[in-house]
N, C-alpha and C. Protein backbone atom coordinates (compact mmCIF):
# COMPACT_ATOMS: atom_id res chain seq x y z
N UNK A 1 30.81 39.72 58.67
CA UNK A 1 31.18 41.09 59.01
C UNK A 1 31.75 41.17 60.43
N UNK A 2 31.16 40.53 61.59
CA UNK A 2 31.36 40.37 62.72
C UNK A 2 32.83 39.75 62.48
N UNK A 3 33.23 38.66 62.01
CA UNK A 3 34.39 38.24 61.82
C UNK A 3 35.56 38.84 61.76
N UNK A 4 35.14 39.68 60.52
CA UNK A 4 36.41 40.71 60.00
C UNK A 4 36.63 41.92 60.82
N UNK A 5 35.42 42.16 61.91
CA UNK A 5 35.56 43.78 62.81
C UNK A 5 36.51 42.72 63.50
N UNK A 6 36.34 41.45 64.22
CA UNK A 6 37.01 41.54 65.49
C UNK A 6 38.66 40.95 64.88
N UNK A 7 38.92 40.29 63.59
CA UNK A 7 40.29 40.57 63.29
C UNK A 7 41.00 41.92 63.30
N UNK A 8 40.13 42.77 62.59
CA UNK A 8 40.83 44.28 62.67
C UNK A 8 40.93 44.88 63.84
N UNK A 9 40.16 44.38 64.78
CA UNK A 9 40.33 44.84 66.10
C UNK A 9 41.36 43.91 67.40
N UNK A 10 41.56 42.81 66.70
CA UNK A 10 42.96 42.28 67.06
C UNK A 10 44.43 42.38 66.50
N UNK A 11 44.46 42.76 65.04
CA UNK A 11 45.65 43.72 64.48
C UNK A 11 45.80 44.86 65.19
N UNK A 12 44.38 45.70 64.99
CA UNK A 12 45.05 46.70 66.03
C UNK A 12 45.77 47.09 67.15
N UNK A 13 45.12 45.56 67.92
CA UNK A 13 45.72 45.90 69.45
C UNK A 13 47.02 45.34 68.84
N UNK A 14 47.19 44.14 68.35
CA UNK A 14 48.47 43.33 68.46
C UNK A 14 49.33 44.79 68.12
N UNK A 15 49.52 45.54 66.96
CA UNK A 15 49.95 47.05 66.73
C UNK A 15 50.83 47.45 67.64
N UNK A 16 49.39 48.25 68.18
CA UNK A 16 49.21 48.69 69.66
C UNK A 16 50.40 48.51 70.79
N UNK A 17 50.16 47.18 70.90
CA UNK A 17 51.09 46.17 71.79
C UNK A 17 52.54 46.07 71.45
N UNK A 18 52.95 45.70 69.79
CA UNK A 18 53.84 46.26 69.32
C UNK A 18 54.93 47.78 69.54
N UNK A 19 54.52 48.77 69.33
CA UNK A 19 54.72 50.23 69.16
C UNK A 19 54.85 50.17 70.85
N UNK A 20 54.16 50.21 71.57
CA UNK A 20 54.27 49.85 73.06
C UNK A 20 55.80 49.62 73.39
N UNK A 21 55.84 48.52 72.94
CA UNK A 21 56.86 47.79 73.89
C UNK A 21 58.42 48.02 73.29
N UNK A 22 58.02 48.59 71.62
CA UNK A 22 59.25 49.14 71.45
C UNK A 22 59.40 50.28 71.62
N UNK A 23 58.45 51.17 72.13
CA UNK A 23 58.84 52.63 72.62
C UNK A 23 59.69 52.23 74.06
N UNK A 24 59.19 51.03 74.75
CA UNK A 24 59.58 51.39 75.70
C UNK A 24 61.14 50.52 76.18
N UNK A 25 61.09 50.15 74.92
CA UNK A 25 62.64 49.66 74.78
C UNK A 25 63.33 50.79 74.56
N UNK A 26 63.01 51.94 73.80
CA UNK A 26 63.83 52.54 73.42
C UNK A 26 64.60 53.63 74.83
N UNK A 27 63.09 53.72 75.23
CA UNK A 27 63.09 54.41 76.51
C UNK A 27 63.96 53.78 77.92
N UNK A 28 64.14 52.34 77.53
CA UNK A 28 64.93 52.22 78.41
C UNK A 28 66.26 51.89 77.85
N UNK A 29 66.28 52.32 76.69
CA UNK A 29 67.93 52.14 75.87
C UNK A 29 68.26 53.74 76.69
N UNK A 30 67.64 54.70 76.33
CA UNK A 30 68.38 55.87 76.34
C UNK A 30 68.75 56.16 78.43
N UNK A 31 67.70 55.18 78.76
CA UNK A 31 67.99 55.90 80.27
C UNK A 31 68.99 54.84 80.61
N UNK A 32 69.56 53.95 80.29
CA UNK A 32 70.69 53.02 80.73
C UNK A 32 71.66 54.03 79.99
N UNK A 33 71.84 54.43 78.71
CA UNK A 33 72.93 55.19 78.45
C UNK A 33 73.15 56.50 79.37
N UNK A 34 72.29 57.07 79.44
CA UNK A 34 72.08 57.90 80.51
C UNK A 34 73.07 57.92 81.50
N UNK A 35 72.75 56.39 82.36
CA UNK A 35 73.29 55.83 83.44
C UNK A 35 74.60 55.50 83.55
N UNK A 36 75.03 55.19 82.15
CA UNK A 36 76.33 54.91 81.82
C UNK A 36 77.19 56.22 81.96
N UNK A 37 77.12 56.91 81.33
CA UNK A 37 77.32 58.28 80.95
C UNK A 37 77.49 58.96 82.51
N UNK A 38 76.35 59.16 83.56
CA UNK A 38 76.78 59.13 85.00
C UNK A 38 77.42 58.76 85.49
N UNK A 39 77.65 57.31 85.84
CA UNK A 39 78.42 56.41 86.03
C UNK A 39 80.21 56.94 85.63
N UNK A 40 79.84 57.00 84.48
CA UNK A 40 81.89 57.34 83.82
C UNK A 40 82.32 58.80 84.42
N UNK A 41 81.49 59.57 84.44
CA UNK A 41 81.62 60.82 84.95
C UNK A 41 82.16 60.82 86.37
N UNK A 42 81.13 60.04 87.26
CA UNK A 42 81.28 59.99 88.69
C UNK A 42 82.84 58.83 88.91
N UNK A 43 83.00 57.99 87.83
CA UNK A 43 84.52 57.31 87.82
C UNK A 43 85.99 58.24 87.75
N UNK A 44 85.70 58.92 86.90
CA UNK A 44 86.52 59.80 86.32
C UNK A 44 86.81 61.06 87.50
N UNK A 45 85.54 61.49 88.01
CA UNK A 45 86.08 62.38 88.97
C UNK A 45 86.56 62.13 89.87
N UNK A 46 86.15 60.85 90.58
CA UNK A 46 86.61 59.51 91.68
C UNK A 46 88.14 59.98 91.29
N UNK A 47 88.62 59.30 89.80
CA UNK A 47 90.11 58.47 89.69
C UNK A 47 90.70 60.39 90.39
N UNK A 48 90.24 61.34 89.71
CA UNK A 48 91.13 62.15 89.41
C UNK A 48 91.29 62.67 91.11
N UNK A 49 90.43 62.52 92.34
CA UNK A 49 90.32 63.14 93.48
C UNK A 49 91.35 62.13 93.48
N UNK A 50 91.40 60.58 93.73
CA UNK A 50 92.20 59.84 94.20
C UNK A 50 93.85 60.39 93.63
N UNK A 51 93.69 60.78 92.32
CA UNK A 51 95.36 60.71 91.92
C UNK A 51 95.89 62.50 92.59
N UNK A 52 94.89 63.30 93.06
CA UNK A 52 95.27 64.63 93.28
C UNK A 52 96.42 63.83 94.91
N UNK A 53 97.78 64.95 94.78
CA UNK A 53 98.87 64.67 95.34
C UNK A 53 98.82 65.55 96.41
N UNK A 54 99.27 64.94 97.59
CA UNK A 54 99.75 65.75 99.10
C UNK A 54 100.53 67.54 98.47
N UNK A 55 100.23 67.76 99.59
CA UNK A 55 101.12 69.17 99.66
C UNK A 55 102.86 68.84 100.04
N UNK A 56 103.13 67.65 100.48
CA UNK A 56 104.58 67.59 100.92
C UNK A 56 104.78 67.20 99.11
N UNK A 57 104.17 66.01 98.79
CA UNK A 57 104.53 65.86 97.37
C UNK A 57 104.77 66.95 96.00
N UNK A 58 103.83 67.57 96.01
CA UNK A 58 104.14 69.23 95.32
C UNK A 58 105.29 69.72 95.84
N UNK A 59 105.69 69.76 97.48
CA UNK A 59 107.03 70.62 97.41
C UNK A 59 108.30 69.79 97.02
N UNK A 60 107.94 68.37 96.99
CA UNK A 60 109.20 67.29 96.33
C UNK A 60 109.38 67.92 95.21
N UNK A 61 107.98 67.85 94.46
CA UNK A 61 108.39 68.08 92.66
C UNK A 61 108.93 69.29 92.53
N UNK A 62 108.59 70.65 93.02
CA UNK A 62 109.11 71.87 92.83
C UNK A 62 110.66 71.89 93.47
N UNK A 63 111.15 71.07 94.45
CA UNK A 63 112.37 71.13 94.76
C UNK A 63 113.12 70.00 93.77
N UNK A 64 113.18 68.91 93.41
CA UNK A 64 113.59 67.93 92.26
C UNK A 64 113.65 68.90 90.83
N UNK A 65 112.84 69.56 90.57
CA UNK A 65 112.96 70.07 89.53
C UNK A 65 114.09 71.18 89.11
N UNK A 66 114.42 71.84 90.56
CA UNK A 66 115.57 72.74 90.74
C UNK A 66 117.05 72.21 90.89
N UNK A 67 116.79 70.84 91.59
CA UNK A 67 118.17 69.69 91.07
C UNK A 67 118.43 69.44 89.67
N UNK A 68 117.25 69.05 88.78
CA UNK A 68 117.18 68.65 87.64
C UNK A 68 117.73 69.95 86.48
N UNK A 69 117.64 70.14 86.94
CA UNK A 69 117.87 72.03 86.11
C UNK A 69 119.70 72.21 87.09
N UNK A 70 120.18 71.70 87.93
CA UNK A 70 121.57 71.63 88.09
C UNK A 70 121.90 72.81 89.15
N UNK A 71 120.69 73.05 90.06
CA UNK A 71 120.45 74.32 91.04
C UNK A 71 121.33 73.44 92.25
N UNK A 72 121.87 73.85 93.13
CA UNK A 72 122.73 73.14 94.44
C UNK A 72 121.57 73.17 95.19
N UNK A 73 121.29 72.34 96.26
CA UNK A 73 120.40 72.15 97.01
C UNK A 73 120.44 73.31 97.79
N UNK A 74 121.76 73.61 98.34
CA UNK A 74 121.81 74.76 99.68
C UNK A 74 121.44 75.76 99.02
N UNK A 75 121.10 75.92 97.80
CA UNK A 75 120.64 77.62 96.95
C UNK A 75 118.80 77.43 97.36
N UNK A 76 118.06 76.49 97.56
CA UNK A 76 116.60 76.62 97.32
C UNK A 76 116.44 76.09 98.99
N UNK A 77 115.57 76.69 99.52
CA UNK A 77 115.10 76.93 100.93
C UNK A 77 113.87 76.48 101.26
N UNK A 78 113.48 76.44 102.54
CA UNK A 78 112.25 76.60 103.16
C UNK A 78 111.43 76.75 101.80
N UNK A 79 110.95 75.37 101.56
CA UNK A 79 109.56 75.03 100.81
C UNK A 79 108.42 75.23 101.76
N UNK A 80 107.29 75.58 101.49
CA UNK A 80 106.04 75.48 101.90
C UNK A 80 104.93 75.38 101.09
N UNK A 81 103.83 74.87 101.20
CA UNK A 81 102.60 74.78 100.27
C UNK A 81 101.58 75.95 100.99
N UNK A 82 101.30 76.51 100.68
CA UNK A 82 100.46 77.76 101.26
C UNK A 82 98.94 77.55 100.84
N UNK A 83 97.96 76.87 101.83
CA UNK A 83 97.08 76.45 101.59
C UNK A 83 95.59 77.42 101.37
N UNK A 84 96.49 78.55 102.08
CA UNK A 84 95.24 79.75 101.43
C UNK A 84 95.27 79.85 100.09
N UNK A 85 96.07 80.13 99.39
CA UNK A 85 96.41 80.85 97.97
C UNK A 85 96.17 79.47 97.17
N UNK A 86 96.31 78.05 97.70
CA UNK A 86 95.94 77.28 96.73
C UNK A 86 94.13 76.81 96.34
N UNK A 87 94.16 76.10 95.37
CA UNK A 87 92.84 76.00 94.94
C UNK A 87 92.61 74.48 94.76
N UNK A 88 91.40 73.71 94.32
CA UNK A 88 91.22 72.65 94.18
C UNK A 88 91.94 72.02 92.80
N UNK A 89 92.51 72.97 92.41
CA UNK A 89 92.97 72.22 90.91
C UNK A 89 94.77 72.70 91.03
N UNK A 90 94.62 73.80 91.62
CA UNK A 90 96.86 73.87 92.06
C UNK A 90 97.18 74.06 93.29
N UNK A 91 97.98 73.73 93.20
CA UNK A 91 98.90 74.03 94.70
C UNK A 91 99.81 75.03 94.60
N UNK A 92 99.98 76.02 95.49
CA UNK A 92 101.38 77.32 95.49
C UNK A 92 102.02 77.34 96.20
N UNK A 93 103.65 76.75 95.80
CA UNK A 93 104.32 76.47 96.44
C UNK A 93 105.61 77.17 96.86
N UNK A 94 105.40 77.99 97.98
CA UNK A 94 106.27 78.88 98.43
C UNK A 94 107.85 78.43 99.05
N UNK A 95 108.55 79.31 98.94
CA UNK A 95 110.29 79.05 98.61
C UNK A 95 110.96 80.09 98.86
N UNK A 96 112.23 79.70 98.76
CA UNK A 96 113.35 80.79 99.11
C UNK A 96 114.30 80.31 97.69
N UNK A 97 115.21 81.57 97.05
CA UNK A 97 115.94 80.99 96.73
C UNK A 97 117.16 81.96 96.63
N UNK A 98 118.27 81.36 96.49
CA UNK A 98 119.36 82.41 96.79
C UNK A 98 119.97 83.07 95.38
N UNK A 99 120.47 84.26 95.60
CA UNK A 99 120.80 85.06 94.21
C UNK A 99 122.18 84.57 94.02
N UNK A 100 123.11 85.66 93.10
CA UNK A 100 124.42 84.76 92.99
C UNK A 100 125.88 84.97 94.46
N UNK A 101 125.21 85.81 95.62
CA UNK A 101 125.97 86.32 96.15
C UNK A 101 125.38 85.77 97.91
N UNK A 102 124.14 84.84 97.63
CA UNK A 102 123.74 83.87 98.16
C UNK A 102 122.64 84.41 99.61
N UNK A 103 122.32 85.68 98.91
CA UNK A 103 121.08 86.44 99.68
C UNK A 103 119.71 85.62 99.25
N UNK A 104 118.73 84.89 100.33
CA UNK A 104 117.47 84.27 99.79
C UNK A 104 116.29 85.86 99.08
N UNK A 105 116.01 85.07 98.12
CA UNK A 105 115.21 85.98 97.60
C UNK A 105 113.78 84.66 97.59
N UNK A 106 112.32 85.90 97.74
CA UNK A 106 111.34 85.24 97.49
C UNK A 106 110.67 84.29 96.42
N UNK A 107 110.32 83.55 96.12
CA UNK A 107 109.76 82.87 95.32
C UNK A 107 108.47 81.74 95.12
N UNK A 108 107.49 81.40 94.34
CA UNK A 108 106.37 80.45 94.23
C UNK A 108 106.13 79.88 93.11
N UNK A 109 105.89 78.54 93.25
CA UNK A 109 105.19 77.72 92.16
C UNK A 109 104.65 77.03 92.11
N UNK A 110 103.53 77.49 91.06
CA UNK A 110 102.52 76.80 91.32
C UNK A 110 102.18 75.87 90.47
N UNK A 111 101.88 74.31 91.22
CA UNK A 111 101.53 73.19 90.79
C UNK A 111 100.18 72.56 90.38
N UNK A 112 100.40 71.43 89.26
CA UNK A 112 98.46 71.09 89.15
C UNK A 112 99.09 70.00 89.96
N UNK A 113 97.46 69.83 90.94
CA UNK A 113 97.65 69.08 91.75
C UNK A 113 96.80 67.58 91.46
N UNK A 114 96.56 67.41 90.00
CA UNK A 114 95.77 66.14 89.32
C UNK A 114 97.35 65.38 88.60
N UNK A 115 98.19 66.18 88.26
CA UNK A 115 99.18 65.45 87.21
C UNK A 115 100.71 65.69 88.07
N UNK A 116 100.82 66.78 88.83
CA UNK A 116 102.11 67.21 89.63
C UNK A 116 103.26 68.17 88.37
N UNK A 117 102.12 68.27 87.30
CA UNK A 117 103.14 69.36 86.16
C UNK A 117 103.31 71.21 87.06
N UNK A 118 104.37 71.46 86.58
CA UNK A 118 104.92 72.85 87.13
C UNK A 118 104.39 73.49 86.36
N UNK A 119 103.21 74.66 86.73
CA UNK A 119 102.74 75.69 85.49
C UNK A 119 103.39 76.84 85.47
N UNK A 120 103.93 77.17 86.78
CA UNK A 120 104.73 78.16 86.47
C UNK A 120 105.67 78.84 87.77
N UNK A 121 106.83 78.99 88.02
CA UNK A 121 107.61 79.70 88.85
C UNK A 121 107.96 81.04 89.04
N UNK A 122 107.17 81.90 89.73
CA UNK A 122 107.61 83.41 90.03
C UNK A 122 108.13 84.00 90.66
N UNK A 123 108.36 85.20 90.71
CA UNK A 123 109.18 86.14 91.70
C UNK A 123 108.03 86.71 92.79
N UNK A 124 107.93 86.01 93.77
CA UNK A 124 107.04 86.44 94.98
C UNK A 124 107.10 87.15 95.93
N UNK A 125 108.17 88.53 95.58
CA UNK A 125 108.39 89.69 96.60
C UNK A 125 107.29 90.47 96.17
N UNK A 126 106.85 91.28 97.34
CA UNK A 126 105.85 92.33 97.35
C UNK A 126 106.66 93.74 96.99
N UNK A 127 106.02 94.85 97.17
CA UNK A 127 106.47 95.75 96.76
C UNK A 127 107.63 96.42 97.36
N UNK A 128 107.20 96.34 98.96
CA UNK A 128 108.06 96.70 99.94
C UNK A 128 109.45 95.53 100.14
N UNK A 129 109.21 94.24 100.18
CA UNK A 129 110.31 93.26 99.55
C UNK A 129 111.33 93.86 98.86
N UNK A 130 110.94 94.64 97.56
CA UNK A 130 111.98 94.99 96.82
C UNK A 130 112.30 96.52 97.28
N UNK A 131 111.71 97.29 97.37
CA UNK A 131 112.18 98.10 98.27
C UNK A 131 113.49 98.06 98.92
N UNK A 132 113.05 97.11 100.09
CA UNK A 132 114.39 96.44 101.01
C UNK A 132 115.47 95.72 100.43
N UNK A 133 115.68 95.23 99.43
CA UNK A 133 116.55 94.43 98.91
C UNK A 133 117.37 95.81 98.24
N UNK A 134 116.46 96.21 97.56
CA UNK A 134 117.33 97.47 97.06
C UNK A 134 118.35 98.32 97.40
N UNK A 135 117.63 98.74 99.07
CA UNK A 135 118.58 99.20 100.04
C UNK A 135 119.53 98.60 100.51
N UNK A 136 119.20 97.75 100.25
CA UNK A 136 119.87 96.62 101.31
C UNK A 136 121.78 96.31 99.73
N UNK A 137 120.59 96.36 98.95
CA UNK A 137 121.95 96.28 97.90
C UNK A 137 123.27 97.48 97.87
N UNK A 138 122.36 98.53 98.11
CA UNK A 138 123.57 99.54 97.63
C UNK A 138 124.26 99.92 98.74
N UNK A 139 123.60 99.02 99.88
CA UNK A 139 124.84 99.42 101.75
C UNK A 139 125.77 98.32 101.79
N UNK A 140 125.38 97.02 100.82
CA UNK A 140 126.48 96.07 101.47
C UNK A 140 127.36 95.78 100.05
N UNK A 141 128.64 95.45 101.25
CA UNK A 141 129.91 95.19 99.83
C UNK A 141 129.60 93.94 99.06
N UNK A 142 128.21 92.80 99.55
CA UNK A 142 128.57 92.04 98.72
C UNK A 142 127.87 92.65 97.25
N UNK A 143 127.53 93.63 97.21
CA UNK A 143 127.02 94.17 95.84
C UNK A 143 127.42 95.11 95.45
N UNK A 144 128.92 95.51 95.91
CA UNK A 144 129.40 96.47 96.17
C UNK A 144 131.24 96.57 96.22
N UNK A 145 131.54 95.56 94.96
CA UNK A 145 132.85 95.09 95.65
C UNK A 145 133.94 96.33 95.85
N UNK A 146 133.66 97.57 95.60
CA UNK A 146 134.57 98.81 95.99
C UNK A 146 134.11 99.12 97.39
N UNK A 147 133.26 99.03 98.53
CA UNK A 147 133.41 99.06 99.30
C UNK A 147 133.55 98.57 100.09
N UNK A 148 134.30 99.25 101.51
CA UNK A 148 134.87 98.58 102.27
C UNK A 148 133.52 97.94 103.27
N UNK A 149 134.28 96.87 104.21
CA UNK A 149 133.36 96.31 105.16
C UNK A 149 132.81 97.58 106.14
N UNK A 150 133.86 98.81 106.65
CA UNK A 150 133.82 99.35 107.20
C UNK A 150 132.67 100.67 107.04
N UNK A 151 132.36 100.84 105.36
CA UNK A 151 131.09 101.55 104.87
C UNK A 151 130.47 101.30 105.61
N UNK A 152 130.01 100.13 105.87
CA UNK A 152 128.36 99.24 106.26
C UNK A 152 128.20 100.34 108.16
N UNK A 153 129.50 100.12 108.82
CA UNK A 153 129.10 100.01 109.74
C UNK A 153 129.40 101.61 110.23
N UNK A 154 129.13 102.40 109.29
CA UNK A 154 130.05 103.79 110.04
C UNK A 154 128.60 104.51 110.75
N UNK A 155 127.66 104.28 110.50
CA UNK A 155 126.62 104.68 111.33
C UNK A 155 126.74 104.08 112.82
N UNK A 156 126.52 103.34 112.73
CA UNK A 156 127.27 102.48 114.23
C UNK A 156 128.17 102.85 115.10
N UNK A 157 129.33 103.26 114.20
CA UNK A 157 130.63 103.74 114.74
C UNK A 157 130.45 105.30 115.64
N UNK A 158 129.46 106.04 114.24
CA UNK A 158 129.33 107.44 114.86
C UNK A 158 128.15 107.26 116.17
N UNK A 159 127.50 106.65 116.16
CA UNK A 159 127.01 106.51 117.63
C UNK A 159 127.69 105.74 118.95
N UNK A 160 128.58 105.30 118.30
CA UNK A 160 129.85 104.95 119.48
C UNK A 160 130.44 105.76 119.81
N UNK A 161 130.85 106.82 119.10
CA UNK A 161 131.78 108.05 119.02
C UNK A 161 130.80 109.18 119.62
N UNK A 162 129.37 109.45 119.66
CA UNK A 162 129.09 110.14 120.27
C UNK A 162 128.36 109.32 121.50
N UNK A 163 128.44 108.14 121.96
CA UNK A 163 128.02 107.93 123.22
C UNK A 163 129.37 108.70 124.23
N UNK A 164 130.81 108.16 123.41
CA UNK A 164 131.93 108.37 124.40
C UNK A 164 132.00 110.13 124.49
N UNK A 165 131.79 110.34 123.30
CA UNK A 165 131.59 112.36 123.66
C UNK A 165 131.26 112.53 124.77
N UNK A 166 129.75 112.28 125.02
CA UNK A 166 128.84 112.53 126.21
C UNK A 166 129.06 111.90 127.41
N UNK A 167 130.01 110.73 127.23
CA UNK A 167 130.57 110.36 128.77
C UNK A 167 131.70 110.82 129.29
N UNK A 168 132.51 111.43 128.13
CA UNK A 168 133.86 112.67 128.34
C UNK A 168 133.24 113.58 128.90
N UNK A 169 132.17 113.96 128.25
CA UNK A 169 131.76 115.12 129.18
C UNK A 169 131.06 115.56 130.54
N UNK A 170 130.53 114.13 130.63
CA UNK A 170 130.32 114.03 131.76
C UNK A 170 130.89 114.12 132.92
N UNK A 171 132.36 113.30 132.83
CA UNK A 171 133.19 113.45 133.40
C UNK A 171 133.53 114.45 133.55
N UNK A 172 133.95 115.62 132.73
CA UNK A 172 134.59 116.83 132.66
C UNK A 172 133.74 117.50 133.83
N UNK A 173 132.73 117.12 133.68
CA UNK A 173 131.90 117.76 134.27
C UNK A 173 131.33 117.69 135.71
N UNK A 174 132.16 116.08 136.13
CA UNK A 174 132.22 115.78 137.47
C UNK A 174 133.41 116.35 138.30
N UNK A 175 134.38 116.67 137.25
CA UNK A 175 136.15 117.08 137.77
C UNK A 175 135.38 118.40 138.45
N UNK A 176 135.14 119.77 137.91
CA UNK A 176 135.00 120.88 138.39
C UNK A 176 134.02 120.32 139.91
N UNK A 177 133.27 119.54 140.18
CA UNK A 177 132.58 119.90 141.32
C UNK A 177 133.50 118.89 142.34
N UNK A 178 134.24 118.20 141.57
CA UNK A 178 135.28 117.25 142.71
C UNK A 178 136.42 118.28 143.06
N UNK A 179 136.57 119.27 142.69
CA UNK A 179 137.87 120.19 142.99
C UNK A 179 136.65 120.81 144.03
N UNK A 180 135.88 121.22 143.56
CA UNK A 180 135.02 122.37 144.44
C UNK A 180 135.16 121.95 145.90
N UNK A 181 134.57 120.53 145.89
CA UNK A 181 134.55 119.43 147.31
C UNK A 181 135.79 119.16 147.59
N UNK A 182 137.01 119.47 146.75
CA UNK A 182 137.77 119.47 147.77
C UNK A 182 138.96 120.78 148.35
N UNK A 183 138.04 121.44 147.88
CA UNK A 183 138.86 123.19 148.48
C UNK A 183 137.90 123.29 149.54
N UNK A 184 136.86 122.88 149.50
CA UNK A 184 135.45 123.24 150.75
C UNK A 184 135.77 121.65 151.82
N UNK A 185 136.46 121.03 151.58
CA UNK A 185 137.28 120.09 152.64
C UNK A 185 138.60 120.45 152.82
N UNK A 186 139.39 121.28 152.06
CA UNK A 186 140.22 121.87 152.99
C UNK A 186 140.34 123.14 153.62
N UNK A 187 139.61 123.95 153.02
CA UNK A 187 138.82 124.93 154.09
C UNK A 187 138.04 124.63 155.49
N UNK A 188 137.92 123.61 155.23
CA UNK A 188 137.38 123.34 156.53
C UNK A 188 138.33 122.49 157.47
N UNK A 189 138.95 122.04 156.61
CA UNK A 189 140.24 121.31 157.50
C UNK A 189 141.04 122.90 158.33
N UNK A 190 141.34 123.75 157.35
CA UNK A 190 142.07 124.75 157.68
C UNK A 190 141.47 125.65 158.97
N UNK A 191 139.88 126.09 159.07
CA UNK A 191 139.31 126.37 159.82
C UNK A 191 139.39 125.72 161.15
N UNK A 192 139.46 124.19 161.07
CA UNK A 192 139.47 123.74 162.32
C UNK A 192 140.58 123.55 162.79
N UNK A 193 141.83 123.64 162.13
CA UNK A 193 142.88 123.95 162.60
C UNK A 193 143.08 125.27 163.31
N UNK A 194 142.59 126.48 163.18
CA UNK A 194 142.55 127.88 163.11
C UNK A 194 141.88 127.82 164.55
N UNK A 195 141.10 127.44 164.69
CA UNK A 195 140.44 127.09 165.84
C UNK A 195 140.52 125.87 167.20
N UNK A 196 141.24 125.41 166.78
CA UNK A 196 142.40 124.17 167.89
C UNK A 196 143.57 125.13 168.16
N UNK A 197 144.38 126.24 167.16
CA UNK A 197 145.06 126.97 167.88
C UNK A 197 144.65 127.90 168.75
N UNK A 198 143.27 128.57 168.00
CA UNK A 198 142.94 129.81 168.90
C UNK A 198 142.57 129.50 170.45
N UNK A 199 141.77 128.03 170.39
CA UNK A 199 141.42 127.78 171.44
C UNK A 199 142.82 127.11 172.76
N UNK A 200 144.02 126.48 172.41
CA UNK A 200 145.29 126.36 172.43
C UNK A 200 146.13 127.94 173.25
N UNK A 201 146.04 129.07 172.65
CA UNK A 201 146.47 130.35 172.79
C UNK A 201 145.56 130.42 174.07
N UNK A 202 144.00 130.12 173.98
CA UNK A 202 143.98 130.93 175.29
C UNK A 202 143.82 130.01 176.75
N UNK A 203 144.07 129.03 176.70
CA UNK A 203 144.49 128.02 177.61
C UNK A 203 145.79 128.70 178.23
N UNK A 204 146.99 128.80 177.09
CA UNK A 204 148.45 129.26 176.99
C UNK A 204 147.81 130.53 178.16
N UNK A 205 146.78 131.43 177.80
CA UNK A 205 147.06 132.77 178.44
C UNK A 205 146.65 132.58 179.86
N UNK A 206 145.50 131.84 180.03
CA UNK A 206 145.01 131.59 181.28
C UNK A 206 145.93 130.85 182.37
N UNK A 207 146.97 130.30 181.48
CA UNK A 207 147.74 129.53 182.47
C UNK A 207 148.91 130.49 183.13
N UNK A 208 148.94 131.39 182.41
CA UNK A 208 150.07 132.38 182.42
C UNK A 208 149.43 133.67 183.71
């Protein structure tokens, strides 16, 4: 009897010992996958910080792309990357570009900055922007081919025309007191003549 307790009590452990050691295989299957799984994650975000592109490089691609599309260079302007408005995943890349009459108008596009793809190009005037362009359209002949150059500038003109008013009149207005000054210089010329004779006469009488 003694025999057979202490076999059953060495199956058991052997068991025991068993179940053990493959739990804890398993346990260290899942925490190496685990690790793996970290590992690729922390690779992957690595590659993608490494492949994210300069801000001069974003304004290459957004300007190449306006060649590629058959735009003249002298039409697209002052690139900039505007580092407020961008984010960790795009870049916004601010621009000029000219209309067909070769006025720069505003513009942005914004780039992913993991691949350098263009998501999208907009019209980046504010409200007051267009405002001004507006005005600005219906005073000048280049949007305007019935009017003359001379439209543009007749505001100009009429304040030329009334500076010289007011210096005509000024003048006019210096003549009357230059006559005045000079009837009150020859009145007085005349007086002292009047008085070289009178004083003349009585010399004449005293001598007499």
């Amino acid at each position: 009897m003694k025999f057979k307790a202490i076999v059953a009590i060495t199956l058991s452990l052997s068991l025991l010992t068993a179940c053990g050691a493959n739990q804890h295989k398993e346990n260290s299957s899942k925490s190496n996958d685990t690790n793996k799984k970290t590992q690729q994650t922390d690779n992957t975000t690595q590659s993608n910080t490494e492949k994210q592109m300069t801000p001069q490089e974003a304004e290459d691609i957004v300007r190449n792309d306006y060649k590629a599309r058959g735009v003249n260079e002298y039409q697209t302007l002052n690139y900039k990357t505007n580092l407020e408005r961008s984010n960790e995943h795009e870049y916004y890349v601010e621009h000029l570009v000219r209309d067909a009459v070769g006025t720069p108008l505003k513009r942005c596009a914004i780039v992913n900055r993991h691949n350098g793809t263009i998501i999208n190009i907009f019209d980046d005037m504010s409200e007051k922007d267009k405002e001004e362009f507006e005005a600005f359209k219906k005073r000048s002949p280049k949007y305007n081919p019935g009017m003359n150059n001379h439209d543009e500038t007749d505001g100009e003109s009429e304040d030329i025309q009334h500076h010289d008013i007011d210096n005509n009149k000024a003048i006019q207005n210096d003549i009357p007191d230059q006559k005045v000054d000079d009837k009150n210089d020859k009145n007085a010329v005349n007086k002292e003549e009047k008085h070289d004779n009178g004083a003349n006469n009585s010399e004449e009488t005293k001598v007499k």
